[in-house]
Protein backbone atom coordinates (compact mmCIF):
# COMPACT_ATOMS: atom_id res chain seq x y z
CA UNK A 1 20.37 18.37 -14.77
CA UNK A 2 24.38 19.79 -14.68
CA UNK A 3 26.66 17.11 -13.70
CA UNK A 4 27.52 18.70 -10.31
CA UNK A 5 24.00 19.03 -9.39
CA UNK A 6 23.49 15.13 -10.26
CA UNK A 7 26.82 14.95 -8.05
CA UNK A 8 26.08 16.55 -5.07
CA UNK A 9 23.25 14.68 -4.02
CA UNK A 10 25.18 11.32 -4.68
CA UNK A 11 28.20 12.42 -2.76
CA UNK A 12 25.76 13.25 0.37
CA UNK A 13 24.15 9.73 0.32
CA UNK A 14 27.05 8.04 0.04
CA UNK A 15 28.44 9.91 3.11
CA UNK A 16 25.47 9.41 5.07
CA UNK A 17 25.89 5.11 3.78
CA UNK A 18 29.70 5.29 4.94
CA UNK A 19 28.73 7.08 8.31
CA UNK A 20 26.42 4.48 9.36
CA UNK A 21 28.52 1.92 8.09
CA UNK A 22 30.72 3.00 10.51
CA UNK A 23 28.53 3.07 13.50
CA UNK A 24 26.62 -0.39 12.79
CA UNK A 25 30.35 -1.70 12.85
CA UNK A 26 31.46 -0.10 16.09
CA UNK A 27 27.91 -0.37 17.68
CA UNK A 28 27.99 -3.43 20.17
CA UNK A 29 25.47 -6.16 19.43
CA UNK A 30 21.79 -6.02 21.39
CA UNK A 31 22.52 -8.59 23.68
CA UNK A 32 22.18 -7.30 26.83
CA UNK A 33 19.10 -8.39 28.42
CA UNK A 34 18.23 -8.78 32.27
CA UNK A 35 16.07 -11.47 33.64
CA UNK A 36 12.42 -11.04 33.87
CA UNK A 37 12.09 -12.51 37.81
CA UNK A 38 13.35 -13.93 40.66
CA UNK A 39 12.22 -17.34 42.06
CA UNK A 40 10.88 -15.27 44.85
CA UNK A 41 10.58 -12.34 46.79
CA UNK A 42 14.17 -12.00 48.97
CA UNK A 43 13.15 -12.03 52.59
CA UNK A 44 14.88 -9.93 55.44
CA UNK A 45 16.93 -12.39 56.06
CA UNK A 46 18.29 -12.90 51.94
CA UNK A 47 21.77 -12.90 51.55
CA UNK A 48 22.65 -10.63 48.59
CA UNK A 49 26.66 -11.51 48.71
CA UNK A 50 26.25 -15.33 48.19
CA UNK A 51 23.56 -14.79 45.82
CA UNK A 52 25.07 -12.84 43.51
CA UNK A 53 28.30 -14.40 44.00
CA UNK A 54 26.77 -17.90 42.83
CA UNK A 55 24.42 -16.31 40.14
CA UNK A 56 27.95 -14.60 38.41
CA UNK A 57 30.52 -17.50 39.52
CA UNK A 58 32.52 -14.92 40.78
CA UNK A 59 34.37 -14.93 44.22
CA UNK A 60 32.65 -14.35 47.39
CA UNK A 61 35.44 -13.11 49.95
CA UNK A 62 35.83 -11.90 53.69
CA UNK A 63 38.53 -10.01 55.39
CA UNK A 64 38.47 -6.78 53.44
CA UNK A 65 38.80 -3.19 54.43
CA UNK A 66 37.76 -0.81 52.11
CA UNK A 67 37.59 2.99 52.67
CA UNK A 68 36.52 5.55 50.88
CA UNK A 69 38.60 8.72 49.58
CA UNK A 70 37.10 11.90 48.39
CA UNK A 71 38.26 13.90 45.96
CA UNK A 72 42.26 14.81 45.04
CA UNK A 73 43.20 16.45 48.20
CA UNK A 74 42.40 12.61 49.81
CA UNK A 75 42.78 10.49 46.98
CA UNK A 76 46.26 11.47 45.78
CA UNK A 77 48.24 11.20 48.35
CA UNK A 78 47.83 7.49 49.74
CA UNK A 79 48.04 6.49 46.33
CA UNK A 80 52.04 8.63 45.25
CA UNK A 81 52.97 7.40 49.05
CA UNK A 82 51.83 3.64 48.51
CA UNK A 83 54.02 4.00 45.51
CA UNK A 84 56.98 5.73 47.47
CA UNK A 85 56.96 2.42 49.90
CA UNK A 86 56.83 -0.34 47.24
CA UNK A 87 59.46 -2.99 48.13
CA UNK A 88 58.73 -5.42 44.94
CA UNK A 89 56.17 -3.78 42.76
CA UNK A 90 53.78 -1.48 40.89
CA UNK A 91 50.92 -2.11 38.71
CA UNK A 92 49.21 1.18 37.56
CA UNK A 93 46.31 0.64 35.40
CA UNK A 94 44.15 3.70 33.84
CA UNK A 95 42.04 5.01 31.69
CA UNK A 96 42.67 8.72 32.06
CA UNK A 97 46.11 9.75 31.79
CA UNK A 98 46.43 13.70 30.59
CA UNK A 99 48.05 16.62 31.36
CA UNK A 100 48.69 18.73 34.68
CA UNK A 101 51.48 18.62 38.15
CA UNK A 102 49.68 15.39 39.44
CA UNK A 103 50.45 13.75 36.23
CA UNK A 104 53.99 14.79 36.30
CA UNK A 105 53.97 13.45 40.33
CA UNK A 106 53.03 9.89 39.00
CA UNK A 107 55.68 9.70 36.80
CA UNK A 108 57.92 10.90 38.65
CA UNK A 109 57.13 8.35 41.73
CA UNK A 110 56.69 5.68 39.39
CA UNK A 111 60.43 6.45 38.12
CA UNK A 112 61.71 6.59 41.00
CA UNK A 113 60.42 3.50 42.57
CA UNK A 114 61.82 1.33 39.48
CA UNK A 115 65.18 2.98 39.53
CA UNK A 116 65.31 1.72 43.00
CA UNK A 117 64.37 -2.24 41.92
CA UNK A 118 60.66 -2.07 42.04
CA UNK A 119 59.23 -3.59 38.82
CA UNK A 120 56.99 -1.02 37.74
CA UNK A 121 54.28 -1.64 34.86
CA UNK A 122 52.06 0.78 33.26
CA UNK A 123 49.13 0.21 30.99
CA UNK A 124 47.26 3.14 29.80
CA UNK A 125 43.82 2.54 27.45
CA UNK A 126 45.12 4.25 24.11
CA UNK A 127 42.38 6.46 23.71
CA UNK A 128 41.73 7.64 27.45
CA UNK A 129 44.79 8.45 27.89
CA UNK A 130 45.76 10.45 24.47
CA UNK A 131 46.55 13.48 25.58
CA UNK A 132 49.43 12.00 28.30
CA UNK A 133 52.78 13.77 27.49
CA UNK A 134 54.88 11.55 25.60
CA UNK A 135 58.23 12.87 27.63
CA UNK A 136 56.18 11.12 31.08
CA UNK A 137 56.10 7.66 28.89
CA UNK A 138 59.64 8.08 27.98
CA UNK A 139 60.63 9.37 31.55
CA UNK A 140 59.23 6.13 32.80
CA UNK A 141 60.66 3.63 30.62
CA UNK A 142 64.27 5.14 31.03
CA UNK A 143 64.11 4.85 34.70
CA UNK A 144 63.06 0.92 33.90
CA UNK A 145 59.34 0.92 34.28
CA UNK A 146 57.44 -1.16 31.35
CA UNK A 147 54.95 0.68 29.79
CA UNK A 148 51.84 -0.49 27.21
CA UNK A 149 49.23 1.28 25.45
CA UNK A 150 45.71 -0.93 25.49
CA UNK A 151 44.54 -1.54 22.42
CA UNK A 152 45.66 1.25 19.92
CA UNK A 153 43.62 2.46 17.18
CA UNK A 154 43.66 0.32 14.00
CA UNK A 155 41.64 0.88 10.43
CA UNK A 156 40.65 -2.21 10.33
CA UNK A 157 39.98 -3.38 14.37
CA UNK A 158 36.84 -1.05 14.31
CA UNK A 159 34.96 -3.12 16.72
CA UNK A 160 37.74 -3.90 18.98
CA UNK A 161 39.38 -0.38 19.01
CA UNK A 162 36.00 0.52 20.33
CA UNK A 163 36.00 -1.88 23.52
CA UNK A 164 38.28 0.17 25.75
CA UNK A 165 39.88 -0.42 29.50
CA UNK A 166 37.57 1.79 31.23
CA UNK A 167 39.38 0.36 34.62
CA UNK A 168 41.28 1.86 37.53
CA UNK A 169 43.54 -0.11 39.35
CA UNK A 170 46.73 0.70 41.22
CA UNK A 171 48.19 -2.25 43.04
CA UNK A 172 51.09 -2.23 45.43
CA UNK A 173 53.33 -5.46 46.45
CA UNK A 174 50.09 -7.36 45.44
CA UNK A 175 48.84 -6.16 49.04
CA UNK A 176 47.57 -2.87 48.07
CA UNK A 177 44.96 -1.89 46.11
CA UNK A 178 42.91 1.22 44.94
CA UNK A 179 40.00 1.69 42.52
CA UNK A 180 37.49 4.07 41.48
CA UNK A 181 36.63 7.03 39.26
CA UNK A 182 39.88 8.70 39.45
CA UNK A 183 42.18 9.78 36.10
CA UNK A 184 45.60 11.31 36.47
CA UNK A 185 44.67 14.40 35.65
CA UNK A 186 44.83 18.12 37.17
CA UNK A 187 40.88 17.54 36.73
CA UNK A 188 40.54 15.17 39.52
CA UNK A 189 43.20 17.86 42.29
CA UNK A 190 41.67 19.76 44.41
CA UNK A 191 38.70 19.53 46.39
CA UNK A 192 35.67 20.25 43.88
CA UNK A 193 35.34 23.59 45.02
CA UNK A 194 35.42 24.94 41.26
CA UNK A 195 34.50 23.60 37.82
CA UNK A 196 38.25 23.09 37.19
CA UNK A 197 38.00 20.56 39.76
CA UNK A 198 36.09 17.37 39.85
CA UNK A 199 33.78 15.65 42.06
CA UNK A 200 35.08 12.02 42.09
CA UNK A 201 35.70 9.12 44.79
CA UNK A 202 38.14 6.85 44.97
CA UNK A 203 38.32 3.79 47.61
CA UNK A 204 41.58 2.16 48.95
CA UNK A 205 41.47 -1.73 49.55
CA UNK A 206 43.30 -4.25 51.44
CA UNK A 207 42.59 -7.74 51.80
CA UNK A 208 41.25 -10.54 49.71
CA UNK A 209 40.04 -8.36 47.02
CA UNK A 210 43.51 -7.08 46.10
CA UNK A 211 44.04 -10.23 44.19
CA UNK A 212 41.43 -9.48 41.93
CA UNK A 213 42.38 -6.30 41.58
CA UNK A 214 45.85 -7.65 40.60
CA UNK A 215 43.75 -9.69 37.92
CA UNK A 216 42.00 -6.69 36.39
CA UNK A 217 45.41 -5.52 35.55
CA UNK A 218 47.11 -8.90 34.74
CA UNK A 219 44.20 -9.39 32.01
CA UNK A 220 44.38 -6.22 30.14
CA UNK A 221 48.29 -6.55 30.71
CA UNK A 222 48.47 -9.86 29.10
CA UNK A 223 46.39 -9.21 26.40
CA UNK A 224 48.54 -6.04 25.25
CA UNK A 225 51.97 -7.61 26.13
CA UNK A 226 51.75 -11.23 26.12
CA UNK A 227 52.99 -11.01 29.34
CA UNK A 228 51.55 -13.08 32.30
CA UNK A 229 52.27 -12.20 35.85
CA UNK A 230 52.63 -15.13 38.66
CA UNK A 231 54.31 -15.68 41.51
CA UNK A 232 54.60 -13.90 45.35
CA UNK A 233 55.41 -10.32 44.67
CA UNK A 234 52.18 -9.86 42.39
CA UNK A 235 49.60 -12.34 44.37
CA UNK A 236 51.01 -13.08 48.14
CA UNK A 237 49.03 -14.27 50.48
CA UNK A 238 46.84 -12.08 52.06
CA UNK A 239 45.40 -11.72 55.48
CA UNK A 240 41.95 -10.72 56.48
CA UNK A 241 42.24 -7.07 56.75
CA UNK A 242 38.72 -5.76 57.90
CA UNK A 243 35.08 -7.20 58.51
CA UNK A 244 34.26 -6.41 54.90
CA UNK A 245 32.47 -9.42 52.91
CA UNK A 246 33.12 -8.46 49.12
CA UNK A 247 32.41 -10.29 45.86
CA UNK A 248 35.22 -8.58 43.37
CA UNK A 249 33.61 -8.67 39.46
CA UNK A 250 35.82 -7.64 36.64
CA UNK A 251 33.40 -6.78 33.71
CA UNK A 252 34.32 -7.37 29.93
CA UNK A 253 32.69 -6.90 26.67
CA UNK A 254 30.61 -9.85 25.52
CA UNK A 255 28.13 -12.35 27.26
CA UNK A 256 24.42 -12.42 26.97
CA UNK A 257 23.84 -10.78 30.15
CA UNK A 258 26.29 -8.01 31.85
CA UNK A 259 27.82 -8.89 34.85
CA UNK A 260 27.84 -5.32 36.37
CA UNK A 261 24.01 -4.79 35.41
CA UNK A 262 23.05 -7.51 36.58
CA UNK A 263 24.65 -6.75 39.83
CA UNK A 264 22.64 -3.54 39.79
CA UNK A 265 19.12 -5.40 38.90
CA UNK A 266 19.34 -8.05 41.48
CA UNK A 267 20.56 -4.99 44.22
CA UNK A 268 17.48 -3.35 43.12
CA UNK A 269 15.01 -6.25 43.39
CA UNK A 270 16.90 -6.87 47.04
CA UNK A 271 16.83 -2.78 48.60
CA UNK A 272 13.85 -3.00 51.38
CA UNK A 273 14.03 0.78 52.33
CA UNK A 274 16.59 2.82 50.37
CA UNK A 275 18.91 3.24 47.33
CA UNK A 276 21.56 6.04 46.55
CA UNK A 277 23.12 5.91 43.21
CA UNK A 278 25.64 8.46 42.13
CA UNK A 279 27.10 8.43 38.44
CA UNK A 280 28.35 11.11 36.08
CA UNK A 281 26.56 9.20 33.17
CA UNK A 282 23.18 7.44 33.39
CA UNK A 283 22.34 6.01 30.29
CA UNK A 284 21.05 2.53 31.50
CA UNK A 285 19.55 -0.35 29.39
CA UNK A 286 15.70 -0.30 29.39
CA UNK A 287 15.18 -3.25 32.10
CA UNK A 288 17.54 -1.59 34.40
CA UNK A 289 15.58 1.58 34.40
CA UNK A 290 12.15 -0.15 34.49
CA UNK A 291 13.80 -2.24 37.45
CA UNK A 292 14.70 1.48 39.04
CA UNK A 293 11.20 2.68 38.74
CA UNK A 294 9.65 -0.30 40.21
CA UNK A 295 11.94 -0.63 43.21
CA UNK A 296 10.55 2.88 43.97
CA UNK A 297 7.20 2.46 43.19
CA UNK A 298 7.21 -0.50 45.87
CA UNK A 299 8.05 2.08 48.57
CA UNK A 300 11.88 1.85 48.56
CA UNK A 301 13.28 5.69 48.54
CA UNK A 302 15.53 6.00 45.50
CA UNK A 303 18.00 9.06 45.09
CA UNK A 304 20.01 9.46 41.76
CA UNK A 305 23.02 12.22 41.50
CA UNK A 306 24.05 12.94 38.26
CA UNK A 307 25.93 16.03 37.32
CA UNK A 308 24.50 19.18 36.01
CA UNK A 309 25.49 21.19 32.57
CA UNK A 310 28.68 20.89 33.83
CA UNK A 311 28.70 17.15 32.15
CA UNK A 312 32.07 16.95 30.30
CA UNK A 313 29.52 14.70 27.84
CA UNK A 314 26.61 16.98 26.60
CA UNK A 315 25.90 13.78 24.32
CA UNK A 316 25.05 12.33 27.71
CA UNK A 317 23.64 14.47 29.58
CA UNK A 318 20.91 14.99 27.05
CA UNK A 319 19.95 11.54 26.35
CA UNK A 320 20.14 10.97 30.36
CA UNK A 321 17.39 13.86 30.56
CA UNK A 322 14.71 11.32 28.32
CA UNK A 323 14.96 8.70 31.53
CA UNK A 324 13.97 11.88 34.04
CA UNK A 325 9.73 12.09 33.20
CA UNK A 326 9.33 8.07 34.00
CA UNK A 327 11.54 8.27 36.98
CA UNK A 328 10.06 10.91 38.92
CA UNK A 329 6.49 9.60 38.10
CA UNK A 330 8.03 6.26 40.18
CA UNK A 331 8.62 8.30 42.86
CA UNK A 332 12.64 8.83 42.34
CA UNK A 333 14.17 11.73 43.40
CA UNK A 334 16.79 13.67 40.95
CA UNK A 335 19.54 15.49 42.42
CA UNK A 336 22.41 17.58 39.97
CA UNK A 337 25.03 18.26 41.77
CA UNK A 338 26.33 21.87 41.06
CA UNK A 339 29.93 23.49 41.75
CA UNK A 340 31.36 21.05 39.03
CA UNK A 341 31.63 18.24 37.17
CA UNK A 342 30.27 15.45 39.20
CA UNK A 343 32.19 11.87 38.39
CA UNK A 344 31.16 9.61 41.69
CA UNK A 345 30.54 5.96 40.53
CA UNK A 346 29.18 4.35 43.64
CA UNK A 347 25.54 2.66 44.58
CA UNK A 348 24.34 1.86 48.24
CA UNK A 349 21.36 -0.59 49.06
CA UNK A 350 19.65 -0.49 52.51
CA UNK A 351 22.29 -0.20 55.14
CA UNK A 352 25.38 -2.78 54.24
CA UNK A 353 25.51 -2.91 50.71
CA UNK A 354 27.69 -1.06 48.12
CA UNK A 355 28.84 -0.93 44.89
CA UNK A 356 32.14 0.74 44.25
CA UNK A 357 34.48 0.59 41.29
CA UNK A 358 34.98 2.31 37.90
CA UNK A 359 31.72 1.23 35.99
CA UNK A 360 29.45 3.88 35.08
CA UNK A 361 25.72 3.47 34.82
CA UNK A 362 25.56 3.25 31.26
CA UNK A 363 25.67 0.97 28.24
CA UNK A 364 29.42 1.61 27.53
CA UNK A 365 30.15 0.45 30.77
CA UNK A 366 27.67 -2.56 30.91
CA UNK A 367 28.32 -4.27 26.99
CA UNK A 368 31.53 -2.26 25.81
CA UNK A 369 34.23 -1.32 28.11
CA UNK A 370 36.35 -3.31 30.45
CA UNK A 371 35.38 -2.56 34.21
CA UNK A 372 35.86 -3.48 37.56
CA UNK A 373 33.65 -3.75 40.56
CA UNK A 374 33.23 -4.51 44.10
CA UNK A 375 30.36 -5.18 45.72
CA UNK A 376 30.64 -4.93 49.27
CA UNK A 377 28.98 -6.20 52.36
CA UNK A 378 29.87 -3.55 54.89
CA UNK A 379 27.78 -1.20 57.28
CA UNK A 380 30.40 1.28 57.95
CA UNK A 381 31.14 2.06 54.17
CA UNK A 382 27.82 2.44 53.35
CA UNK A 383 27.89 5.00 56.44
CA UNK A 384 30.42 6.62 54.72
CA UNK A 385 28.95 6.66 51.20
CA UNK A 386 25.83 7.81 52.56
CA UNK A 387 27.11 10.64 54.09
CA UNK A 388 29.05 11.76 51.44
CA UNK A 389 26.18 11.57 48.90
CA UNK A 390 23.88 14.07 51.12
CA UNK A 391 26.63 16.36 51.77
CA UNK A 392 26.42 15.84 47.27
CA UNK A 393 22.74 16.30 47.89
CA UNK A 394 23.29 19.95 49.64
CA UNK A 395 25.51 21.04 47.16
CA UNK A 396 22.77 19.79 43.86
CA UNK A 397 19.43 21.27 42.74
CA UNK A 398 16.31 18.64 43.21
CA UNK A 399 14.87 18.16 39.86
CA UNK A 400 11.17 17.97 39.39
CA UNK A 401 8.07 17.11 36.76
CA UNK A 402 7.72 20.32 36.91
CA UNK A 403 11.07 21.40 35.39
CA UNK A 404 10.59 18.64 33.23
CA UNK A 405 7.92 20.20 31.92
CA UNK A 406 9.10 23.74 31.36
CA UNK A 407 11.83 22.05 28.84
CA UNK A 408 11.19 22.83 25.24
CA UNK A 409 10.04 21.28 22.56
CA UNK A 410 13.22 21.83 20.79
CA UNK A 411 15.04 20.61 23.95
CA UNK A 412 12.91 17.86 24.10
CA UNK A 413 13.71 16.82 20.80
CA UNK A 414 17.50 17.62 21.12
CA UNK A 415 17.49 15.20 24.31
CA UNK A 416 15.60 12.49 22.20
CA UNK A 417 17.97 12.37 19.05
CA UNK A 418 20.79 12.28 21.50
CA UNK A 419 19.52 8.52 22.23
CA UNK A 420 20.20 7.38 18.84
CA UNK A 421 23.68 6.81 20.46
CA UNK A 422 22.64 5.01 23.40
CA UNK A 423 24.69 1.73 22.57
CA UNK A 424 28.16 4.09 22.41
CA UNK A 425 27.47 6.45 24.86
């Protein structure tokens, strides 16, 4: 044997030893698991706010109004003129930040409003938003806006570098607040009318819930900066603002159990006739799905969105397609919505229940990412959402067993190997 061909093979396995050295580092722990049961069955009468309010130890509020914005053309503009009539200050927390005019229009508002005595902050999640122009950072800061990168890559913060902000919060005077699945990015313009332009919702808050909105930023703030925020012009006191009962949950990497699934599960075991879920990435841990199959196979009608081929994660969208055969034997029905990529983040229960926020319905967003939720007790939102999703539902093509099983075997197997990712993905 030459000494290259000894070599070669010894150069390939150590490769293949560094590469999953790499991954077992940066792949979060298996501690995610959901409960088995509930004490009991919920009756009609159950109250799904307190109860999962007390079950997370998280805040169970009233007085909110939260509506619902749908795609650029709706979402954008609240948000730049919100900015425009800041009196004390601006907290603008994200994970996308690229390229485009919108992303030019934030800065420029954001400059503006601090050159005028608004404190601005910034925080952008070091990897989401990589492709931001630098001259928008540098823009900002020279009008007097602060600005922070969450969490930048480091050689040898593997594991942390790989928990990211996933979150979306702009907050106003502490009275404001918006969240959702929106980046600053030409992506999100528009009115999803092409595959240049997304699909996406975004919901503007008042009330109660702005203060934990305000806390989603102050916590990622502080850890990057060191810098805690208190006093009036970043928590005031806040009036009831709509009939809304909402129980805020800001998600974070860690814990035995995730907060945001099991906010899902216990929604699931509490939906009497319907569920709508829309996400652009379902990649859920194995209780959650088995939960999702049962709730339909006890009669409850359960719709899923997801996006087509359009997916801006093929990754994804093939290890989603492994979940499809056991879902439509439960009786779920699978919708892909068509004209683009389709980024909605938002579950309805029955007729006053929703979940809205930036969470996906995946593993990143339940064990690895920083999120944040609302769950919301509201009849006319979930109006709203509903409506929305079938007008989704027109514009999507129903999947069924029997496309499933057209796919090839090499498709099949494609979808399957994709999985081995499941924990990053």
């Amino acid at each position: 044997m030459t000494r290259k061909a000894f070599l070669y093979p010894l150069a390939g396995i150590g490769a293949v030893a560094l590469l999953y050295a790499v991954y077992a580092l940066g792949t979060a722990e298996p501690v995610d698991v959901l409960p088995d049961t509930m004490s009991s069955a919920p009756s009609r009468g159950f109250d799904l706010a307190s109860t999962v309010a007390i079950n997370l130890g998280a805040p169970l509020l009233a007085g909110d109004r939260v509506e619902l914005l749908e795609n650029g053309n709706e979402i954008f503009p609240p948000m730049l003129d919100a900015i425009r009539d800041a009196e004390q200050s601006v907290n603008l927390l994200t994970f996308v930040y690229w390229q485009g005019g919108i992303a030019r229009r934030f800065a420029a508002e954001m400059s503006t409003a601090c050159r005028r005595g608004v404190e601005g902050r910034v925080l952008l999640d070091a990897v989401g938003a990589a492709k931001m122009d630098r001259a928008l950072i540098e823009e900002m800061r020279a009008a007097g806006c602060k600005v922070a990168h969450f969490r930048p890559p480091r050689w040898n913060e593997l594991r942390r570098m790989n928990r990211r902000t996933h979150r979306k919060v702009l907050v106003v005077d502490g009275r404001i607040g918006f969240t959702g699945g929106v980046g600053i990015a030409e992506e999100w313009t528009g009115a999803a009318t092409d595959p240049g332009h997304w699909r996406d919702d975004h919901f503007r808050i008042e009330g109660p819930s702005v203060h934990y909105l305000q806390g989603a930023f102050a916590e990622n703030w502080r850890e990057e900066t060191g810098e805690v925020l208190v006093e009036e012009r970043f928590f005031p006191d806040l009036e009831p603002a709509g009939e809304a009962k909402s129980v805020p949950i800001l998600g974070a990497p860690g814990g035995t159990i995730s907060d945001i699934a099991f906010l899902y599960w216990i929604s699931l075991q509490a939906a009497r006739e319907r569920v709508w879920i829309a996400t652009p990435y379902y990649m859920p841990d194995p209780d959650l799905q088995t939960a999702i199959e049962a709730t339909a196979k006890r009669g409850v009608e359960v719709n899923l969105i997801v996006p087509n081929e359009l997916n801006d994660s093929s990754l994804v969208r093939w290890a989603s397609r492994t979940h499809y055969r056991g879902l439509l034997e439960a009786g779920v029905r699978i919708f892909e919505y068509q004209p683009t990529m389709f980024h909605v983040k938002a579950v309805t229960v029955d007729d006053d229940w929703a979940i809205v926020g930036s969470a996906n319905f995946d593993n990143r967003s339940f064990e690895l990412n920083y999120e944040v939720v609302v769950a919301v007790q509201d009849s006319s939102l979930v109006r709203a959402l509903e409506r929305s999703m079938q007008d989704d539902v027109r514009e999507s093509r129903e999947i069924t067993l029997e496309d499933v099983e057209r796919w090839s075997p090499l498709a099949r197997a494609r979808d399957r190997l994709a999985t081995v990712l499941r924990e990053q993905i």
